[in-house]
PDB file of N, CA and C in Angstrom:
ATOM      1  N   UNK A   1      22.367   2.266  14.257  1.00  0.00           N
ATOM      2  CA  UNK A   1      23.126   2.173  15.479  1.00  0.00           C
ATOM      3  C   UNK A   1      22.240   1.511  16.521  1.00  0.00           C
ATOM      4  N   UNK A   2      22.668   0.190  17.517  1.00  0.00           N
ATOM      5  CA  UNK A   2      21.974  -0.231  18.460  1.00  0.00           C
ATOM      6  C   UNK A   2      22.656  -0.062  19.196  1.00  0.00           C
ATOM      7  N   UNK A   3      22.072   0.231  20.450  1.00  0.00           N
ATOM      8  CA  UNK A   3      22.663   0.112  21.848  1.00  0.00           C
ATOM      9  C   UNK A   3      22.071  -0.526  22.712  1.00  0.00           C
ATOM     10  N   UNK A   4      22.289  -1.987  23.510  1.00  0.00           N
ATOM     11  CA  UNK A   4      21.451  -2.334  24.484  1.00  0.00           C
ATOM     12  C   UNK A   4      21.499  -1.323  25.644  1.00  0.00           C
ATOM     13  N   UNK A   5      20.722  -1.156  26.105  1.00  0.00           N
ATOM     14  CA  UNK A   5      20.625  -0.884  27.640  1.00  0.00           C
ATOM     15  C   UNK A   5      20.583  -1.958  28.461  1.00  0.00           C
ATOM     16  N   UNK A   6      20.768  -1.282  29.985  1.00  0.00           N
ATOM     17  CA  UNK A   6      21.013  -2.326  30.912  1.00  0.00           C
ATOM     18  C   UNK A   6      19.427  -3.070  30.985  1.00  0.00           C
ATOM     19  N   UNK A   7      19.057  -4.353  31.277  1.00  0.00           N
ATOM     20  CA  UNK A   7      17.900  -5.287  31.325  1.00  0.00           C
ATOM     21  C   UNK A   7      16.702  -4.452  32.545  1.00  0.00           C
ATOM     22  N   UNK A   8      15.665  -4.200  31.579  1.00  0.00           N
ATOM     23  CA  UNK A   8      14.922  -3.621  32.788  1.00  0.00           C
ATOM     24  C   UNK A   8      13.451  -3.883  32.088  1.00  0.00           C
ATOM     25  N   UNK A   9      12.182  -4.034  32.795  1.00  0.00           N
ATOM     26  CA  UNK A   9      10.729  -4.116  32.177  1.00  0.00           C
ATOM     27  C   UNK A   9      10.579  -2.842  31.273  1.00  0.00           C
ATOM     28  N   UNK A  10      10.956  -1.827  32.286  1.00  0.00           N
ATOM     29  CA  UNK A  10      10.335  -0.764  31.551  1.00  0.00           C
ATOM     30  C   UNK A  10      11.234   0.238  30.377  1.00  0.00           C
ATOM     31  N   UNK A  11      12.758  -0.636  30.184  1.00  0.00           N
ATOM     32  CA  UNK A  11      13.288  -0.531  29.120  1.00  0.00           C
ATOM     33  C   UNK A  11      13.570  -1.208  28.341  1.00  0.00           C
ATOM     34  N   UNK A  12      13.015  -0.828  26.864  1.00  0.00           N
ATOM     35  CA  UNK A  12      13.246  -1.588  25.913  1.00  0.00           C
ATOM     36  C   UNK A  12      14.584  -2.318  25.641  1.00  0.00           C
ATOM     37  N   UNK A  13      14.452  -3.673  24.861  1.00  0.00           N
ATOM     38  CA  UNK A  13      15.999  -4.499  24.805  1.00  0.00           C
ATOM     39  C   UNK A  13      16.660  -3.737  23.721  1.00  0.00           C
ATOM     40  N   UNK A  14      16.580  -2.781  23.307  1.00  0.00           N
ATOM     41  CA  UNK A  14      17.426  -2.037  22.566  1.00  0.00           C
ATOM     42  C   UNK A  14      16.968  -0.634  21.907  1.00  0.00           C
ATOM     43  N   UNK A  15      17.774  -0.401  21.675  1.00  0.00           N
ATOM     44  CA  UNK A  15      17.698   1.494  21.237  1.00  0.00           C
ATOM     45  C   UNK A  15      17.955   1.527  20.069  1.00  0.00           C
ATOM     46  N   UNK A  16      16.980   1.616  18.745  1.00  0.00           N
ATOM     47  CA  UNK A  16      17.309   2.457  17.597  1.00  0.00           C
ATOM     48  C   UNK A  16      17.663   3.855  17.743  1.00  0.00           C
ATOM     49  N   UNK A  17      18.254   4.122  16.823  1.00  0.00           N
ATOM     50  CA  UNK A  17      19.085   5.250  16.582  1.00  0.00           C
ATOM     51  C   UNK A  17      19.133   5.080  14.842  1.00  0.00           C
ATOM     52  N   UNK A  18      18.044   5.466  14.107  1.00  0.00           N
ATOM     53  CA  UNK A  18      18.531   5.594  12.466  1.00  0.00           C
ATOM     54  C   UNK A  18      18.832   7.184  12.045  1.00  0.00           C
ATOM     55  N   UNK A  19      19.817   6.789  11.432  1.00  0.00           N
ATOM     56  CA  UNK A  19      20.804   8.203  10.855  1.00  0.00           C
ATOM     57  C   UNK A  19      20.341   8.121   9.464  1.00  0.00           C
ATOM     58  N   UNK A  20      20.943   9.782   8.711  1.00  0.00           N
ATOM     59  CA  UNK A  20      20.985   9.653   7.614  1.00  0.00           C
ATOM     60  C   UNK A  20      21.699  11.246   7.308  1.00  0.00           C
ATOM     61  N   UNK A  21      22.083  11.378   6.382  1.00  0.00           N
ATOM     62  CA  UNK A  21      22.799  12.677   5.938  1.00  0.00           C
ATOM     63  C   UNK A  21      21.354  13.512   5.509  1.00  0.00           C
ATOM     64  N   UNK A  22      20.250  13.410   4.524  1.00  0.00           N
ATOM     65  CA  UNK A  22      19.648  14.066   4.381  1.00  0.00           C
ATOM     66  C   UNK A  22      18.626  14.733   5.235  1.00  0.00           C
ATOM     67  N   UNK A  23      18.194  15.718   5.145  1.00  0.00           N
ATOM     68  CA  UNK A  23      16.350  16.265   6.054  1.00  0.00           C
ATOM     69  C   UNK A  23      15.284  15.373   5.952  1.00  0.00           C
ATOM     70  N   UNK A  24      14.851  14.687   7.004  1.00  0.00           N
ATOM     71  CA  UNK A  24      12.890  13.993   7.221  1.00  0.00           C
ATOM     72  C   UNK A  24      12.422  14.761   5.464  1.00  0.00           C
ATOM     73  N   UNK A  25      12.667  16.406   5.649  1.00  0.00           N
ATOM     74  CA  UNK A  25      11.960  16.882   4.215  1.00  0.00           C
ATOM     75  C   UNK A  25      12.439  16.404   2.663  1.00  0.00           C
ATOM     76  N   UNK A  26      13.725  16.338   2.984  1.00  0.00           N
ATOM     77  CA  UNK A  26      14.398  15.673   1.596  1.00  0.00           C
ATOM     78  C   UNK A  26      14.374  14.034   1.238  1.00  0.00           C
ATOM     79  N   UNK A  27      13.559  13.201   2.508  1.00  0.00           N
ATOM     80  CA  UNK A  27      13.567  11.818   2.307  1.00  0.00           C
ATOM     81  C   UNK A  27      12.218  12.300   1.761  1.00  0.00           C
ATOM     82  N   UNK A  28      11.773  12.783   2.640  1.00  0.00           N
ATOM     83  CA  UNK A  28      10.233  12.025   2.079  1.00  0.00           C
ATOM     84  C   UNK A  28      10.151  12.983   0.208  1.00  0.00           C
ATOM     85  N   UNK A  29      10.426  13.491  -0.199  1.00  0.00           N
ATOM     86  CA  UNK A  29      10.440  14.365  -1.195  1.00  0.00           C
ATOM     87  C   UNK A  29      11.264  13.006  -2.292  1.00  0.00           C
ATOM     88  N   UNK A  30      12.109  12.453  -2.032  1.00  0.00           N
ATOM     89  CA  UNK A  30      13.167  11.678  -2.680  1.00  0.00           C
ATOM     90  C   UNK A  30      12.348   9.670  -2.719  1.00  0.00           C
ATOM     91  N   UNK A  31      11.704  10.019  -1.324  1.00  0.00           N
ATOM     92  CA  UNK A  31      11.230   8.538  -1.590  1.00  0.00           C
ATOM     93  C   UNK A  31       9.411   8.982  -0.955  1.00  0.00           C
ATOM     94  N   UNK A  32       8.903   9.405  -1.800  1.00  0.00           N
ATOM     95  CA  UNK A  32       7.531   9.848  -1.272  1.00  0.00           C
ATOM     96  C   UNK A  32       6.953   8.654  -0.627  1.00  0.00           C
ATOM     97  N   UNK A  33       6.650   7.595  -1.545  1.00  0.00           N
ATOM     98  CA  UNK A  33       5.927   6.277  -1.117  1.00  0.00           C
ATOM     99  C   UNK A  33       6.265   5.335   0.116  1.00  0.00           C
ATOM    100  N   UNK A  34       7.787   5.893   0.493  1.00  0.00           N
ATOM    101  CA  UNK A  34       7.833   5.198   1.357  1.00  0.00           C
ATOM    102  C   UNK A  34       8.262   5.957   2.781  1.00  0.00           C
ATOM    103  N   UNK A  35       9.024   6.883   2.309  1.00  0.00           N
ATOM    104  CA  UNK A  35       9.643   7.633   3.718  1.00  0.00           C
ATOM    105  C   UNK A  35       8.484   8.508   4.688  1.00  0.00           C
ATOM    106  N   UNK A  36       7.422   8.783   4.503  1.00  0.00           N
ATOM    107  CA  UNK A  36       6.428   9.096   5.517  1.00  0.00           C
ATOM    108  C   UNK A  36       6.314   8.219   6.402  1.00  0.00           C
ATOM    109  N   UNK A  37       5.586   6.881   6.016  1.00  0.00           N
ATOM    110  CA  UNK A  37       5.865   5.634   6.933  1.00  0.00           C
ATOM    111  C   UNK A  37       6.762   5.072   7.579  1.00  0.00           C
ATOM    112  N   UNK A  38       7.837   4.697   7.032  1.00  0.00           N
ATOM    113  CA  UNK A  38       9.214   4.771   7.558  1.00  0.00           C
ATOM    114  C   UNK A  38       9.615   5.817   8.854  1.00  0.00           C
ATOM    115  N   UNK A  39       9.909   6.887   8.412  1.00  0.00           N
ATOM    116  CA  UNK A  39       9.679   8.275   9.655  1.00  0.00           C
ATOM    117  C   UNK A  39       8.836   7.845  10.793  1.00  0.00           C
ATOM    118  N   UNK A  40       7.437   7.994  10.433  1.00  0.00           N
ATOM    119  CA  UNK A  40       6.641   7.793  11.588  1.00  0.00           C
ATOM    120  C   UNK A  40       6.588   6.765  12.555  1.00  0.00           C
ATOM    121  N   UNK A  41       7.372   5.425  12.083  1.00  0.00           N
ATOM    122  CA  UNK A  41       7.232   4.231  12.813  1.00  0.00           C
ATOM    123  C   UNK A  41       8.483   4.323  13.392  1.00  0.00           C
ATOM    124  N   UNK A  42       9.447   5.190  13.182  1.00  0.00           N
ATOM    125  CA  UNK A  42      10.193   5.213  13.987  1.00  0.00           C
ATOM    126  C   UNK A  42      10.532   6.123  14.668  1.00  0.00           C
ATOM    127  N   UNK A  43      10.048   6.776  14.957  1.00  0.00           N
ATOM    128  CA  UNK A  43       9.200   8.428  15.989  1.00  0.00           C
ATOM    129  C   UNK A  43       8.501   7.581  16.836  1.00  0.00           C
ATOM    130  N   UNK A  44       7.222   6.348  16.311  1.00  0.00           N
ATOM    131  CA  UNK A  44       6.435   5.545  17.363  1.00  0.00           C
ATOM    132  C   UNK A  44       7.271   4.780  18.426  1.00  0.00           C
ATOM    133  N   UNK A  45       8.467   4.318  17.464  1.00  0.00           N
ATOM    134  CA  UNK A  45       9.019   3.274  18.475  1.00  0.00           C
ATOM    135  C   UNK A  45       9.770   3.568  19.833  1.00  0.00           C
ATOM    136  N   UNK A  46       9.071   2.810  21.101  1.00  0.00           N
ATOM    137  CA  UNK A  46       9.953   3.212  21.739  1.00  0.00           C
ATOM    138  C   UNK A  46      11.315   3.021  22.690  1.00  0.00           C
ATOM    139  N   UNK A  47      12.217   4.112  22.676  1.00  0.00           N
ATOM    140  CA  UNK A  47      13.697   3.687  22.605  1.00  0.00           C
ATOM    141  C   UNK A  47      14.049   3.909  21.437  1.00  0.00           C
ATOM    142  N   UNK A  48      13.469   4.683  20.331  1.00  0.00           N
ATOM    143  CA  UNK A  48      14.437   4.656  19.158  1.00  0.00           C
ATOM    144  C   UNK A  48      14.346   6.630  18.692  1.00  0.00           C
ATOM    145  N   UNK A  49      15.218   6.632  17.646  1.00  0.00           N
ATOM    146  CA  UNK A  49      15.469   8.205  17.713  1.00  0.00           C
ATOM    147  C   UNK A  49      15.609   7.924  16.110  1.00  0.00           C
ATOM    148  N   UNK A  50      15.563   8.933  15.175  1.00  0.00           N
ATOM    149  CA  UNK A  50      15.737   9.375  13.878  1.00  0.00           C
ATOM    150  C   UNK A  50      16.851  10.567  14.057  1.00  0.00           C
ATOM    151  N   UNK A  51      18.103  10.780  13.266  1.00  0.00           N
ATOM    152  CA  UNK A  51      19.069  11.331  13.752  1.00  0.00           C
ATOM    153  C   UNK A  51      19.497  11.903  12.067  1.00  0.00           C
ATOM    154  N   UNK A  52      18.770  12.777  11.666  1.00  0.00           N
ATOM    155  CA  UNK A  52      19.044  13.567  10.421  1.00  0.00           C
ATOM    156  C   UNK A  52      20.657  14.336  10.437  1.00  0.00           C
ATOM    157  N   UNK A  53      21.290  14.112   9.468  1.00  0.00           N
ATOM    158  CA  UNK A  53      22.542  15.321   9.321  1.00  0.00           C
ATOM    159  C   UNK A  53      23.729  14.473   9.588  1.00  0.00           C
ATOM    160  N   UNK A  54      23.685  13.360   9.411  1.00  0.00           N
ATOM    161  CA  UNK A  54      24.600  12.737   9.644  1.00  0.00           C
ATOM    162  C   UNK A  54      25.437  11.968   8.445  1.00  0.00           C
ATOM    163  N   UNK A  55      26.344  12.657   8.805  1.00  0.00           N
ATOM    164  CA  UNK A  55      27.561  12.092   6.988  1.00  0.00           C
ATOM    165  C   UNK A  55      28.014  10.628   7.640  1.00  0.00           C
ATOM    166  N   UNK A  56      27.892   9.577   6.799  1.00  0.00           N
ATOM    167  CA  UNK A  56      28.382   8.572   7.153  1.00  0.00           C
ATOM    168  C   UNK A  56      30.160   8.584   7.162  1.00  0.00           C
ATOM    169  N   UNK A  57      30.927   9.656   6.679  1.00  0.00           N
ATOM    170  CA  UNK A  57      32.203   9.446   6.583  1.00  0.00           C
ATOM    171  C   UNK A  57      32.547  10.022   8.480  1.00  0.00           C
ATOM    172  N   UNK A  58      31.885  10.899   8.925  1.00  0.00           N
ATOM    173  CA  UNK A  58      32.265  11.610   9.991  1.00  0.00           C
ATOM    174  C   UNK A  58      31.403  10.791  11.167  1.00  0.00           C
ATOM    175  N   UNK A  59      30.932   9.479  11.062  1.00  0.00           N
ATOM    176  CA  UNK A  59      30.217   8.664  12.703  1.00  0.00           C
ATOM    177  C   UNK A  59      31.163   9.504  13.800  1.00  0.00           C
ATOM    178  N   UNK A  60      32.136   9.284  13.753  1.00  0.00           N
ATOM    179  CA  UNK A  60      32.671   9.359  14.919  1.00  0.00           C
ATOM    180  C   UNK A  60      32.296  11.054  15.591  1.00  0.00           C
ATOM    181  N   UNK A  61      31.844  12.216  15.018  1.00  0.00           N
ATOM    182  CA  UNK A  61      31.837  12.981  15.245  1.00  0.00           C
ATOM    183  C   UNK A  61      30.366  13.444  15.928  1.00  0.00           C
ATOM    184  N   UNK A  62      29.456  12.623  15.320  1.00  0.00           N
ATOM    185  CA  UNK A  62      28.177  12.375  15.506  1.00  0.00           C
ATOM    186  C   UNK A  62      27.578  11.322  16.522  1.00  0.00           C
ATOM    187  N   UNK A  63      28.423  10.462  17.106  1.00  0.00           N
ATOM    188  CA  UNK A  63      28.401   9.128  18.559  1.00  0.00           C
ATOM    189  C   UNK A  63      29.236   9.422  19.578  1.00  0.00           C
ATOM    190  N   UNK A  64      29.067   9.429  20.544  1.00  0.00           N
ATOM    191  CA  UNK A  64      30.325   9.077  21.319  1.00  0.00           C
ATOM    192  C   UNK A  64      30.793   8.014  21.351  1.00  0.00           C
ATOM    193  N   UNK A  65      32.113   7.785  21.978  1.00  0.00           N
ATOM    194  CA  UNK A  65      32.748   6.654  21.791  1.00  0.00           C
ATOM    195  C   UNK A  65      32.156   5.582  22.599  1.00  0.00           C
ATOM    196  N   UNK A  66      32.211   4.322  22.347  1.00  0.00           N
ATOM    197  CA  UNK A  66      31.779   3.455  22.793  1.00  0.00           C
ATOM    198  C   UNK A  66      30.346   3.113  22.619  1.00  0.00           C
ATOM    199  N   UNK A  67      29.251   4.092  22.232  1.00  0.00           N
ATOM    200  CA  UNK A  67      27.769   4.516  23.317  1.00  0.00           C
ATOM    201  C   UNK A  67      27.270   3.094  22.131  1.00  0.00           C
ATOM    202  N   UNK A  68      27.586   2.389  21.541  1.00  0.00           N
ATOM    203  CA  UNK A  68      27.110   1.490  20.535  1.00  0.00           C
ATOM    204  C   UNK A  68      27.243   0.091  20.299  1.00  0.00           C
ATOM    205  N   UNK A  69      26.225  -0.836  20.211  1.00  0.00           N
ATOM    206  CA  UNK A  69      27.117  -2.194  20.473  1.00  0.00           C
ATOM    207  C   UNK A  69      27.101  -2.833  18.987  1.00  0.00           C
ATOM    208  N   UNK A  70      26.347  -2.118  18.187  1.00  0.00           N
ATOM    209  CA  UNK A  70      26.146  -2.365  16.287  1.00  0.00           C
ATOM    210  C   UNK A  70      25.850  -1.655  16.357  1.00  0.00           C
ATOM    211  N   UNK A  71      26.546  -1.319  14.570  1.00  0.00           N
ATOM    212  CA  UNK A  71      26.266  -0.541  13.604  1.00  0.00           C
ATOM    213  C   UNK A  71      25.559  -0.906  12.812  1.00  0.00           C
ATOM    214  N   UNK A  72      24.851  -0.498  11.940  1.00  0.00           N
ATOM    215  CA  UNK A  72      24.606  -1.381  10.394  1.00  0.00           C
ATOM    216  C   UNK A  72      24.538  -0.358   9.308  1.00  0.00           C
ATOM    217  N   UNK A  73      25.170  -0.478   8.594  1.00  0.00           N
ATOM    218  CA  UNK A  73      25.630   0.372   7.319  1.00  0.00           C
ATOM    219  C   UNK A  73      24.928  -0.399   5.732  1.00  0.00           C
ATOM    220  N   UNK A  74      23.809   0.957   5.483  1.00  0.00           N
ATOM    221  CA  UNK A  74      23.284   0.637   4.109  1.00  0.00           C
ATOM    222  C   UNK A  74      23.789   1.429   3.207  1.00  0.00           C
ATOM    223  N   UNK A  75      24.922   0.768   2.568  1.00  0.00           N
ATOM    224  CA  UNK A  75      25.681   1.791   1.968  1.00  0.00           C
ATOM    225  C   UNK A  75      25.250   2.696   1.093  1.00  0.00           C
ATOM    226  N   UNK A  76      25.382   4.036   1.215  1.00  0.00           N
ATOM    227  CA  UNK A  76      24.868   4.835   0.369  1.00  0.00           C
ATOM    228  C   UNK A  76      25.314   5.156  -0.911  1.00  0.00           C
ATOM    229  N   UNK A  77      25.292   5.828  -1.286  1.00  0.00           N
ATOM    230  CA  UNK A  77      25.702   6.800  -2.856  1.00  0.00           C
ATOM    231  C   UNK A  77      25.904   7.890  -2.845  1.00  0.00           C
ATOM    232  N   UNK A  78      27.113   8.323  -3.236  1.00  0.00           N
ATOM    233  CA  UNK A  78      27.490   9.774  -3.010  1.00  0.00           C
ATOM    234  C   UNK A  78      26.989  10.457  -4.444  1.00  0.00           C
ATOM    235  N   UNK A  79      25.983   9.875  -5.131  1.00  0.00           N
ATOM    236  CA  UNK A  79      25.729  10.925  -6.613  1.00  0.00           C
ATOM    237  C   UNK A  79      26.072  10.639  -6.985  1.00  0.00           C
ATOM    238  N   UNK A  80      27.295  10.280  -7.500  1.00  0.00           N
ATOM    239  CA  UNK A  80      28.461  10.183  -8.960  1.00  0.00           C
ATOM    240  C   UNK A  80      29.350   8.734  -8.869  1.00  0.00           C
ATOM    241  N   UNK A  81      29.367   8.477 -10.299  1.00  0.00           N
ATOM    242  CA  UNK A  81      30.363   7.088 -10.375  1.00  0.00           C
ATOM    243  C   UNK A  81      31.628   7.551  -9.851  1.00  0.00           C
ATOM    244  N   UNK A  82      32.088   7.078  -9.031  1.00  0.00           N
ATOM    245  CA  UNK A  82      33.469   7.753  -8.691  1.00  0.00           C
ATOM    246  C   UNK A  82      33.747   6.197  -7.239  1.00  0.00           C
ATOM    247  N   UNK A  83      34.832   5.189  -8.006  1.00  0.00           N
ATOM    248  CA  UNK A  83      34.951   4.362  -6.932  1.00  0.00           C
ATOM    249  C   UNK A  83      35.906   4.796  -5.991  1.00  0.00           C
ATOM    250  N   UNK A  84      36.957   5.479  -6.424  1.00  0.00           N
ATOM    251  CA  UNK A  84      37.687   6.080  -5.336  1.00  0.00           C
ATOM    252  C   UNK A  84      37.263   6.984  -3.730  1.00  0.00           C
ATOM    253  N   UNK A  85      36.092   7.883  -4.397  1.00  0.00           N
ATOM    254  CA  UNK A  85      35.470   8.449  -3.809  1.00  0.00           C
ATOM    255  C   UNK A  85      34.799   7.845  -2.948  1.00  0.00           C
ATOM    256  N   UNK A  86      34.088   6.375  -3.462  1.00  0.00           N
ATOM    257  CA  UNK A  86      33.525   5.568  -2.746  1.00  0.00           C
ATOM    258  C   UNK A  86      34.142   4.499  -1.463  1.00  0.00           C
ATOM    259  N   UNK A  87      35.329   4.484  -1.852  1.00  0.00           N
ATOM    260  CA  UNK A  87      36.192   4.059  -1.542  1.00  0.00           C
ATOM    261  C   UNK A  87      36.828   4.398   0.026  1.00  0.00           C
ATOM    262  N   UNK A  88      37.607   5.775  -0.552  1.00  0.00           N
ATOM    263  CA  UNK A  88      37.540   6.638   0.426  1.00  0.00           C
ATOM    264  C   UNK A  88      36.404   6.967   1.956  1.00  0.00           C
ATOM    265  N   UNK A  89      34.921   6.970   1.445  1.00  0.00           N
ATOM    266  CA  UNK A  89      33.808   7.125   2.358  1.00  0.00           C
ATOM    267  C   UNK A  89      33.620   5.864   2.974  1.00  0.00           C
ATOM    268  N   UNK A  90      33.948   4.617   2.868  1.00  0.00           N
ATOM    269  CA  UNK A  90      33.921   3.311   3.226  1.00  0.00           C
ATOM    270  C   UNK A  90      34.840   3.568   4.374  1.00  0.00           C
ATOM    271  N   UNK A  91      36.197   3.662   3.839  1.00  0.00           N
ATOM    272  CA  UNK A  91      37.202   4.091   4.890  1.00  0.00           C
ATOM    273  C   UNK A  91      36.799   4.361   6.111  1.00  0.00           C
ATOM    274  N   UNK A  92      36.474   5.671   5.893  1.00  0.00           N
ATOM    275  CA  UNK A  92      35.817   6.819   6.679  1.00  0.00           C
ATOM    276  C   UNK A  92      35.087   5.903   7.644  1.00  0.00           C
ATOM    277  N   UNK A  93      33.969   5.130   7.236  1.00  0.00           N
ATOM    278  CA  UNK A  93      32.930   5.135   7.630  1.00  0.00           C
ATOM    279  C   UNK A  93      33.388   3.853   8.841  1.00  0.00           C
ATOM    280  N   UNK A  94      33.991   2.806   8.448  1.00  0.00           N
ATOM    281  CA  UNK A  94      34.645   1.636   9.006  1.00  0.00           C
ATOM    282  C   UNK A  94      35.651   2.321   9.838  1.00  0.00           C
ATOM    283  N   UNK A  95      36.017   3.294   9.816  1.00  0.00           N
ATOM    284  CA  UNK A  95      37.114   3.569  11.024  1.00  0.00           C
ATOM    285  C   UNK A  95      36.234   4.828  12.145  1.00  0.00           C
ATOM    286  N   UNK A  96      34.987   5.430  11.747  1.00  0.00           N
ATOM    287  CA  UNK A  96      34.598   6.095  12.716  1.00  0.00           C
ATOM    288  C   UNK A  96      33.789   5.209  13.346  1.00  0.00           C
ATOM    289  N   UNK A  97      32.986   4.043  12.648  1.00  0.00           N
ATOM    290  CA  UNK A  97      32.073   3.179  13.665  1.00  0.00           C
ATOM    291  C   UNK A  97      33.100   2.226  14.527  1.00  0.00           C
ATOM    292  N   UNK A  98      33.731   1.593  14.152  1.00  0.00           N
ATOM    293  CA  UNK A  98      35.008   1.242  15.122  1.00  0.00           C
ATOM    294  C   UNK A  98      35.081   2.143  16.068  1.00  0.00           C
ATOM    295  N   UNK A  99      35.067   3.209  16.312  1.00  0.00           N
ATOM    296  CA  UNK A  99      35.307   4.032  17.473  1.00  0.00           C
ATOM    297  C   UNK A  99      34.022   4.248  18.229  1.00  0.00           C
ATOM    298  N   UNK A 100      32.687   4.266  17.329  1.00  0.00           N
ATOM    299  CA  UNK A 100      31.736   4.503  18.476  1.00  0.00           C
ATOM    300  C   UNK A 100      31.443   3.008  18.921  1.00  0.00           C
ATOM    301  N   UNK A 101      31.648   1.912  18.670  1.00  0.00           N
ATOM    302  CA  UNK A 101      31.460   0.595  19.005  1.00  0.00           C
ATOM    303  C   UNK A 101      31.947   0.447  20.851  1.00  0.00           C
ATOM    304  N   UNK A 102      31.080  -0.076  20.860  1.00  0.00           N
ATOM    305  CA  UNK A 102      31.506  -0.464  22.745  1.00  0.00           C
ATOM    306  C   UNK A 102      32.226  -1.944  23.046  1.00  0.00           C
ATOM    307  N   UNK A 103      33.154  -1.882  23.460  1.00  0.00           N
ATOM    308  CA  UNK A 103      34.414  -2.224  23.514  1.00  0.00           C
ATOM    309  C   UNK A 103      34.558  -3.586  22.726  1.00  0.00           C
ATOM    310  N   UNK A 104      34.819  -4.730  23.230  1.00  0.00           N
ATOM    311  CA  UNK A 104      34.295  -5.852  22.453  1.00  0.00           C
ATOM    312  C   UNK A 104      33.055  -6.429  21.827  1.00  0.00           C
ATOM    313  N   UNK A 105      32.452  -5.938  22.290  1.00  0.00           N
ATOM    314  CA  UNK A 105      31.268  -6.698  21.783  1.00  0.00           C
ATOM    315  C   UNK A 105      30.617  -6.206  20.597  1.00  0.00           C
ATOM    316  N   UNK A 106      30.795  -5.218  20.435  1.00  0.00           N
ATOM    317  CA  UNK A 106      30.329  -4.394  19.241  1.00  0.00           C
ATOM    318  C   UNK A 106      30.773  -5.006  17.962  1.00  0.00           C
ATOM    319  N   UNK A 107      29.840  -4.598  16.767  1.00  0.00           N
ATOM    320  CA  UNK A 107      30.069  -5.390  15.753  1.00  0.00           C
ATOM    321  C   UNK A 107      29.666  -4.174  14.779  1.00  0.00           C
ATOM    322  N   UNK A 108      30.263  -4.304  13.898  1.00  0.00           N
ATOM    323  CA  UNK A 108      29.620  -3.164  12.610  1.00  0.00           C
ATOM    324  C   UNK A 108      29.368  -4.237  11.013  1.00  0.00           C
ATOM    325  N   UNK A 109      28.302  -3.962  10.694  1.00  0.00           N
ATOM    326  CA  UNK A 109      28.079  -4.615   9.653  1.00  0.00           C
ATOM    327  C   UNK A 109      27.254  -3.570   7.829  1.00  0.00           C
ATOM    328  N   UNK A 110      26.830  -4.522   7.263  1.00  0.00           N
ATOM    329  CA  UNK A 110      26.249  -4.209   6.204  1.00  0.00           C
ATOM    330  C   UNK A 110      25.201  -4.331   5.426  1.00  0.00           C
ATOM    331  N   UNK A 111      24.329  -4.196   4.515  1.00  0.00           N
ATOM    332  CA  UNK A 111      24.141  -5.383   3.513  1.00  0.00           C
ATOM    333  C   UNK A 111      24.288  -4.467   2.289  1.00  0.00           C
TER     334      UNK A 111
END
């Protein structure tokens, strides 16, 4: 999630905000080699936040509306082959970032 802020020296040109459904404890446990580093550089950065507990199907419950001008969605894996399921969470996920997006300008993307 980015959000510009308004133009100022002593604020940064944009605000990270990285989400994720799992615990700081369950990344780094799941990706040892990399999620310590990862974490910490973005704890350093500043203007940016790490935002654990967050289901990608429910954004909207987790942003307020508008507060966002991009999204960027690394699509996850829910565990199991199941495209419907997958399907379904796409849904989800494309109609709650649409809502935290700030008004036009906002863009939600992927890779």
């Amino acid at each position: 999630l980015l959000s510009r802020p308004r133009p100022s020296r002593a604020v940064p040109a944009f605000r990270l905000s990285a989400s994720t459904f799992e615990s700081p404890a369950a990344l780094v446990a799941k990706y040892p080699d990399a999620a310590p580093g990862a974490l910490a550089a973005i704890r350093r950065g500043e203007g940016s936040a790490f935002v654990p507990g967050v289901h990608a199907g429910f954004l909207r419950f987790a942003v307020a509306p508008g507060a966002v001008d991009a999204v960027v969605f690394n699509h996850p894996h829910l565990g199991v082959e199941d495209a419907q399921r997958h399907r379904q969470l796409l849904a989800h996920f494309f109609h709650g970032a649409r809502s935290v997006l700030r008004g036009d300008r906002g863009e939600a993307g992927g890779r």
